[in-house]
C-alpha atoms as a PDB file:
ATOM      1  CA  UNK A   1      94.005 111.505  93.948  1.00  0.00           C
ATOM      2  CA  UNK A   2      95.222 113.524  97.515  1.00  0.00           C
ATOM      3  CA  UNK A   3      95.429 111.568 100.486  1.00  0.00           C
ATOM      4  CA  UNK A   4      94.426 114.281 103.371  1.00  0.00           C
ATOM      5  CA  UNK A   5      97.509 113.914 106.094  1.00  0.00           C
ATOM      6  CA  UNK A   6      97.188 115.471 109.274  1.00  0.00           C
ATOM      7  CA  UNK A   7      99.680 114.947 112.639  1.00  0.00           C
ATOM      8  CA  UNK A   8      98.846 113.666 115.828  1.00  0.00           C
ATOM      9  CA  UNK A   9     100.081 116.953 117.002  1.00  0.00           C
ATOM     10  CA  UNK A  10      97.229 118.844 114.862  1.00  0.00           C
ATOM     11  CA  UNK A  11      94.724 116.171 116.135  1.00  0.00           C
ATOM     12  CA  UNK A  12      95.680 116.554 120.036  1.00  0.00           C
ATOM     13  CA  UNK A  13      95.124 120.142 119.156  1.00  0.00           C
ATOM     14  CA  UNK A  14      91.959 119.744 117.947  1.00  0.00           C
ATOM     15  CA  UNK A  15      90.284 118.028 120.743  1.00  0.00           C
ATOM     16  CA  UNK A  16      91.878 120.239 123.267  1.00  0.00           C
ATOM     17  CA  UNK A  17      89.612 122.975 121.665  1.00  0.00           C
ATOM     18  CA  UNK A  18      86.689 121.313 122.613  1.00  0.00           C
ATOM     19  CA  UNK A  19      88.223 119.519 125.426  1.00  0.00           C
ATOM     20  CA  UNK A  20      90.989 121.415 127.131  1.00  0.00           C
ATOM     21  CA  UNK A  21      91.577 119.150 130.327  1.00  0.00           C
ATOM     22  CA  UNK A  22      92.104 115.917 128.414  1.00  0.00           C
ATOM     23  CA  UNK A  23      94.876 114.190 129.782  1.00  0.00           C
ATOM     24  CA  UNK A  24      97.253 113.622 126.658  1.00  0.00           C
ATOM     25  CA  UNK A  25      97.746 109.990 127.271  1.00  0.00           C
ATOM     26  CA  UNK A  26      94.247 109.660 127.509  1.00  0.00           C
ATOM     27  CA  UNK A  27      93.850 111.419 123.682  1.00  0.00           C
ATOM     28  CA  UNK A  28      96.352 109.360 122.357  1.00  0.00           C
ATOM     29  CA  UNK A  29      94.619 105.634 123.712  1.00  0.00           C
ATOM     30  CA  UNK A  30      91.435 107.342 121.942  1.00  0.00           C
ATOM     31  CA  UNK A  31      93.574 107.715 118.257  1.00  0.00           C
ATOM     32  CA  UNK A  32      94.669 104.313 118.299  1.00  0.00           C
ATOM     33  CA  UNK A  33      91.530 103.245 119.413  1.00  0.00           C
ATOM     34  CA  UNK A  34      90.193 104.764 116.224  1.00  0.00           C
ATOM     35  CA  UNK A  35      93.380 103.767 113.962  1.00  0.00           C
ATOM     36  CA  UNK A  36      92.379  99.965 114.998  1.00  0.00           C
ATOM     37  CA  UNK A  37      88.322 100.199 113.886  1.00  0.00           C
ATOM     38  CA  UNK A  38      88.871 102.046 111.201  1.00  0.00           C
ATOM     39  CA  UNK A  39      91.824  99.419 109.866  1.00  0.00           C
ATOM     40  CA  UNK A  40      88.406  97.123 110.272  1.00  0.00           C
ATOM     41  CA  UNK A  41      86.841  98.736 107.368  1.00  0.00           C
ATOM     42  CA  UNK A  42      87.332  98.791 103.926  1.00  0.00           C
ATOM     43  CA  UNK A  43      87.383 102.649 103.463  1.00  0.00           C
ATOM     44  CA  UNK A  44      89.064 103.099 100.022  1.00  0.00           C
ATOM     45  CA  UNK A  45      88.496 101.049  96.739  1.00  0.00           C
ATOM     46  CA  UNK A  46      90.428 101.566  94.042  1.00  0.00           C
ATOM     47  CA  UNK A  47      91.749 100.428  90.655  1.00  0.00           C
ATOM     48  CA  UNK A  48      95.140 100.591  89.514  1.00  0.00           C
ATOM     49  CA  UNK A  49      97.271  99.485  86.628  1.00  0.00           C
ATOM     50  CA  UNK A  50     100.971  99.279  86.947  1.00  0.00           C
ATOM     51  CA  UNK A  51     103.351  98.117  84.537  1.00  0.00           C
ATOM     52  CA  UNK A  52     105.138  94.828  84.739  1.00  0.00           C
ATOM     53  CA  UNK A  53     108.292  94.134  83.301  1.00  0.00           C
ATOM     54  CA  UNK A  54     110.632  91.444  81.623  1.00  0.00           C
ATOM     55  CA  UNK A  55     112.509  89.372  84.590  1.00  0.00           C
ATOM     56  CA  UNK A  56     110.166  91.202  87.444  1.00  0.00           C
ATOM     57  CA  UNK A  57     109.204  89.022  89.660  1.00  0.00           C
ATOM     58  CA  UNK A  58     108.679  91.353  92.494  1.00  0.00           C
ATOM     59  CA  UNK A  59     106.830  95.073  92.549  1.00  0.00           C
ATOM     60  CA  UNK A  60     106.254  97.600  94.501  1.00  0.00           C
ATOM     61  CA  UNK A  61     102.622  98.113  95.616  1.00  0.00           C
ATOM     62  CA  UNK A  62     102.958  98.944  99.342  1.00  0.00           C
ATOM     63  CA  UNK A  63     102.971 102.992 100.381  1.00  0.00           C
ATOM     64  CA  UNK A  64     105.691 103.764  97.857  1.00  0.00           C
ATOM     65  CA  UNK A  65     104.162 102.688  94.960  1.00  0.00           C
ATOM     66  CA  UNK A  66     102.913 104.513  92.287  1.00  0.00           C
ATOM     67  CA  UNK A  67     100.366 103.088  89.400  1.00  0.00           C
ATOM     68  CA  UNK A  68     100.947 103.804  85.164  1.00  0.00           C
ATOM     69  CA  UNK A  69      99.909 107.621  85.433  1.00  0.00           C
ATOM     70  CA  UNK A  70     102.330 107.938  88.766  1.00  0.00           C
ATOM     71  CA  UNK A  71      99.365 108.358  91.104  1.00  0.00           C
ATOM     72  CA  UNK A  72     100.488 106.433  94.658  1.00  0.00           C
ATOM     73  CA  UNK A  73      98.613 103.459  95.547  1.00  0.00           C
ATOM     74  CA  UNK A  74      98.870 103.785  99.380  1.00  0.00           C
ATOM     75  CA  UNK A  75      97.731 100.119  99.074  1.00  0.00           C
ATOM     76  CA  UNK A  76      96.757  98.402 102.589  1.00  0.00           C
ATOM     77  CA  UNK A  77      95.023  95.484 101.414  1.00  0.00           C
ATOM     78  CA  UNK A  78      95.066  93.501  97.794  1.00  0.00           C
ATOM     79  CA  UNK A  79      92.507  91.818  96.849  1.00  0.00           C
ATOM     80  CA  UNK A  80      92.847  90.601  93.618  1.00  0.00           C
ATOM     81  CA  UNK A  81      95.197  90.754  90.793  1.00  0.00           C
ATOM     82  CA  UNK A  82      94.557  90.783  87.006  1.00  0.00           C
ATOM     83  CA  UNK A  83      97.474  90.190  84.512  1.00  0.00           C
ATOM     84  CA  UNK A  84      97.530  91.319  80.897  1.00  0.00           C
ATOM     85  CA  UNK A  85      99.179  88.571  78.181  1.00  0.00           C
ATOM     86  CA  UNK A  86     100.612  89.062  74.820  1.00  0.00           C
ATOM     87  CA  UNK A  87      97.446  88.490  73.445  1.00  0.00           C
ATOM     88  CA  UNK A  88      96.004  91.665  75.258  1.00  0.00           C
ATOM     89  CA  UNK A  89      93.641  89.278  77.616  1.00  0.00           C
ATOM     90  CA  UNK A  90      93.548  89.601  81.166  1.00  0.00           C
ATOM     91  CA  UNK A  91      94.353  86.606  83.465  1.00  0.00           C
ATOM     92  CA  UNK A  92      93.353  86.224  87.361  1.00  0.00           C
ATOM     93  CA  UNK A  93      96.265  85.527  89.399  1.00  0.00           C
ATOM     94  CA  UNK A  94      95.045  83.456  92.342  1.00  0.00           C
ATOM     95  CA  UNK A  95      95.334  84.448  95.952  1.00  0.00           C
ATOM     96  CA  UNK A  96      98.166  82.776  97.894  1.00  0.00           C
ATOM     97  CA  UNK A  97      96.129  81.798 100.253  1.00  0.00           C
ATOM     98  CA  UNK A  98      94.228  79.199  98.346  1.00  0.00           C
ATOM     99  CA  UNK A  99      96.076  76.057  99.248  1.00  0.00           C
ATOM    100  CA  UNK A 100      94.304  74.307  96.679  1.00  0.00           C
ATOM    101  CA  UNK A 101      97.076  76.094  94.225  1.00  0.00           C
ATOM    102  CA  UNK A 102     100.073  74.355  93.069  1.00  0.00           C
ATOM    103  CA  UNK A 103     103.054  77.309  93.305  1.00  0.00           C
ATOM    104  CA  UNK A 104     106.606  77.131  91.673  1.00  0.00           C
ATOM    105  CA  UNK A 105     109.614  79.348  91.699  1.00  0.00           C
ATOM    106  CA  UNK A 106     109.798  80.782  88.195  1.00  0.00           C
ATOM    107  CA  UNK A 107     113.821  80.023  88.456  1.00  0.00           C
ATOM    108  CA  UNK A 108     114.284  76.590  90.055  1.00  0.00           C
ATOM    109  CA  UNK A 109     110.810  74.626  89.567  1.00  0.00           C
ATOM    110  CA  UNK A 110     110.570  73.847  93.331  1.00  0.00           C
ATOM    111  CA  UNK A 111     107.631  74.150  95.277  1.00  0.00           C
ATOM    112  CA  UNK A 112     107.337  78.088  96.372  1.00  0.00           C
ATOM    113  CA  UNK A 113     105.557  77.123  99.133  1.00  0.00           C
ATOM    114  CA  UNK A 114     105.365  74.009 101.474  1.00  0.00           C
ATOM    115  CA  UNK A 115     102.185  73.270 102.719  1.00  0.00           C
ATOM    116  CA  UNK A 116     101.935  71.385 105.831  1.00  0.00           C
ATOM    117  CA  UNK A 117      99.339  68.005 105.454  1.00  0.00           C
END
């Protein structure tokens, strides 16, 4: 899958077609304007599979990160993760956010996380 890229240069160009007096700090308020709602919206859903890996604990997922057929992920928000077993079953790894969770370290067995009370 492409992800269209375009500069702020080609944009500023753009509108000064249509609208050749706009100031240029004035365009540039109106593209982060727009960079802010649209971050509001979920504009891209997508599947991916990635391989995981003996002693892993962390991967990459973010911008440089690239799924099992090398297609990037250009991931800006996760919302859920499934993980496969040796049995070929997949298992839902709970959100961090749910303090109702009990989290170790895989290395020490201390709490990964302390929650406040």
């Amino acid at each position: 899958m492409a992800i269209h890229k375009i500069s702020v240069k080609q944009i500023v160009s753009r509108i000064r077609q249509v609208f050749p007096d706009a100031p240029e700090n004035y365009i540039l308020m109106l593209i982060n304007d727009a960079l802010v709602e649209l971050g509001m919206y979920n504009v891209k859903d997508m599947k991916a599979k990635i391989n995981s890996y003996v002693d892993t604990m962390w991967y990459n997922i973010g911008d440089s990160g690239v799924n099992t057929v090398g297609d990037s992920l250009r991931l800006n928000k996760l919302f859920r993760v499934d993980y496969m077993d040796s049995d070929g079953d997949y298992i839902q790894i709970p959100r961090l956010l749910d303090t109702n969770i009990l989290l170790n370290d895989a290395d020490t067995g201390e709490s990964a996380i302390d929650f406040a009370t």
